[in-house]
Protein backbone atom coordinates (compact mmCIF):
# COMPACT_ATOMS: atom_id res chain seq x y z
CA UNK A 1 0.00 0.00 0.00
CA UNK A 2 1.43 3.55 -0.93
CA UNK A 3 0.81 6.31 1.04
CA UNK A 4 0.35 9.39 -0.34
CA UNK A 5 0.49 12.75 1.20
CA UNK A 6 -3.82 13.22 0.87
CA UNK A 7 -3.90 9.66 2.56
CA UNK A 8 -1.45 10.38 5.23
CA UNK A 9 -3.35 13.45 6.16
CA UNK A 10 -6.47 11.69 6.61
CA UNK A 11 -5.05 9.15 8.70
CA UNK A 12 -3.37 11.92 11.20
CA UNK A 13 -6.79 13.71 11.41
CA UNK A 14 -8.78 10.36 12.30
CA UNK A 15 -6.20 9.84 14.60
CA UNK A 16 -6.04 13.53 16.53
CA UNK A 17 -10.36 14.28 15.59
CA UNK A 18 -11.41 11.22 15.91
CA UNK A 19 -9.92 7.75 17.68
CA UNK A 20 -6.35 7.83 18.82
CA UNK A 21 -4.60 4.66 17.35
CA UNK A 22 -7.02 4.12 14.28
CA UNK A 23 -5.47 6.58 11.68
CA UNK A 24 -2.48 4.73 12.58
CA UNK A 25 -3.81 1.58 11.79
CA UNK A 26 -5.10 2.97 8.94
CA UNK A 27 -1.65 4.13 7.60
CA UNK A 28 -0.59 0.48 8.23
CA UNK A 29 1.51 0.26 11.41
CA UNK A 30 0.50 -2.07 13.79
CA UNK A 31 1.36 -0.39 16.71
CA UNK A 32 -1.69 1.71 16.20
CA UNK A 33 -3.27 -1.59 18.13
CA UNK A 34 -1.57 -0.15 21.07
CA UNK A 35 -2.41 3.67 20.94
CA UNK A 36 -6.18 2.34 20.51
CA UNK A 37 -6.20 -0.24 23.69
CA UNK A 38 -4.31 2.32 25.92
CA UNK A 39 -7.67 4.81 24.70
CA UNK A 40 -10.49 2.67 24.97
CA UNK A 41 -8.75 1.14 28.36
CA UNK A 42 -8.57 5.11 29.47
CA UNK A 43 -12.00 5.67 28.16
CA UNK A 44 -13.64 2.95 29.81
CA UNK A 45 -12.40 4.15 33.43
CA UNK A 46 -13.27 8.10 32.54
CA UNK A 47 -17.05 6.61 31.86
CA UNK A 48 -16.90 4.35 35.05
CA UNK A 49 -16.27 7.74 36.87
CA UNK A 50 -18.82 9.75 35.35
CA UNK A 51 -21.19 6.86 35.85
CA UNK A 52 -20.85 6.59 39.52
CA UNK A 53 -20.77 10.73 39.86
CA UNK A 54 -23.91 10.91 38.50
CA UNK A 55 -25.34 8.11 40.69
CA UNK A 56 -23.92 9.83 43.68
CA UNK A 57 -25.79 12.99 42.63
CA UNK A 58 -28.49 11.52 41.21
CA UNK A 59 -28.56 9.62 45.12
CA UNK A 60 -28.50 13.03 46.70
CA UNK A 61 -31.42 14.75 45.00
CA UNK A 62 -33.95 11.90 45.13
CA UNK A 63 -32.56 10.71 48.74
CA UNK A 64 -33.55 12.66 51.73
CA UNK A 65 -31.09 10.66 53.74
CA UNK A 66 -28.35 10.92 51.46
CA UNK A 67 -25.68 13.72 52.91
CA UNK A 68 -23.49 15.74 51.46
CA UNK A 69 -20.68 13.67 53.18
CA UNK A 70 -22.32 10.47 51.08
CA UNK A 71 -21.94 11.92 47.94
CA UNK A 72 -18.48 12.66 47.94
CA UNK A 73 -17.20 9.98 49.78
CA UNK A 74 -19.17 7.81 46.72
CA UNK A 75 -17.83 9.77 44.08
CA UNK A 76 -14.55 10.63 45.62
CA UNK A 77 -13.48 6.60 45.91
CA UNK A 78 -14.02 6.46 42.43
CA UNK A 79 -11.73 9.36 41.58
CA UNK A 80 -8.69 7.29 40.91
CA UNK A 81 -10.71 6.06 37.46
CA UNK A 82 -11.21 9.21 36.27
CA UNK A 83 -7.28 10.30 37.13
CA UNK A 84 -5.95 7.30 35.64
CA UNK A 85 -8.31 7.76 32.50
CA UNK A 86 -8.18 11.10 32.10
CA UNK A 87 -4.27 10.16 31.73
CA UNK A 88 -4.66 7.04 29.50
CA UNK A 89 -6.60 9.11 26.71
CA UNK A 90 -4.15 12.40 27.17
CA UNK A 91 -0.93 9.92 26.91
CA UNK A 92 -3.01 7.71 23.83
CA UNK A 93 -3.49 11.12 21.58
CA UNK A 94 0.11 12.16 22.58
CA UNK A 95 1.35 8.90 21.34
CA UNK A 96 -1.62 9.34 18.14
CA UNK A 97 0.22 12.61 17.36
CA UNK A 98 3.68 11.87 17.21
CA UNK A 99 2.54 8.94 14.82
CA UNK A 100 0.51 11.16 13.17
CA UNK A 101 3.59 13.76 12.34
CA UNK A 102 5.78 10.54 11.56
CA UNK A 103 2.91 9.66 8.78
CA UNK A 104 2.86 12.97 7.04
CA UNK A 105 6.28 13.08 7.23
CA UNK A 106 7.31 9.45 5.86
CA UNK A 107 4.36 10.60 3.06
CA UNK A 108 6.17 13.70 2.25
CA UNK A 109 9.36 12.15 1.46
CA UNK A 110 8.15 8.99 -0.32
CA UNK A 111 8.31 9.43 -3.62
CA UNK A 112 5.28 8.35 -5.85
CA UNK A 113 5.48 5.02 -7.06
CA UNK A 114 5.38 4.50 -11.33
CA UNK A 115 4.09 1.52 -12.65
CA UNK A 116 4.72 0.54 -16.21
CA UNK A 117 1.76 -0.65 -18.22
């Protein structure tokens, strides 16, 4: 497969717009397989967060004998998810955009590819 400078481009935007890892996948480097388990891994805790916050507030609206001491210490002893997510998807698109720049560049400096007919 040759990569050309319009497919290169594409790749780095999936990979920085869309899902870290799968632009470089796309551009044919398997170590895109990494970038896109260490973001779904990081995603996956972030939601797990957000899904007990909102239960803990959710919990403190509707129950009168819910304190405010409850609700953070629910949400609070699920904080290390969100931490350690919050860093899995920020180190993922780091990783996405220094394969992303590699791309572009290895496209740049490839030269097309003649065939003879």
């Amino acid at each position: 497969m040759v990569l050309t400078r319009s497919r290169a481009w594409t790749c780095a935007v999936i990979n920085q717009l869309a899902f870290p890892g799968l632009g470089t996948i796309m551009a044919g480097r398997r170590i895109g397989y990494a970038q896109a388990t260490v973001m779904v891994a990081g995603f996956i805790l972030v939601m797990t967060f957000m899904g007990v916050w909102f239960l803990a507030l959710f919990r403190l609206a509707s129950d009168p004998a819910w304190t405010d001491a409850h609700y953070d210490a629910q949400w609070r002893s699920w904080g290390w998810a969100g931490l350690w997510g919050a860093l899995l998807c920020g180190v993922a698109w780091c990783w996405a955009l220094v394969s992303s720049i590699a791309i572009v560049r290895l496209a740049q400096h490839t030269p097309p590819v003649l065939q003879a007919r």
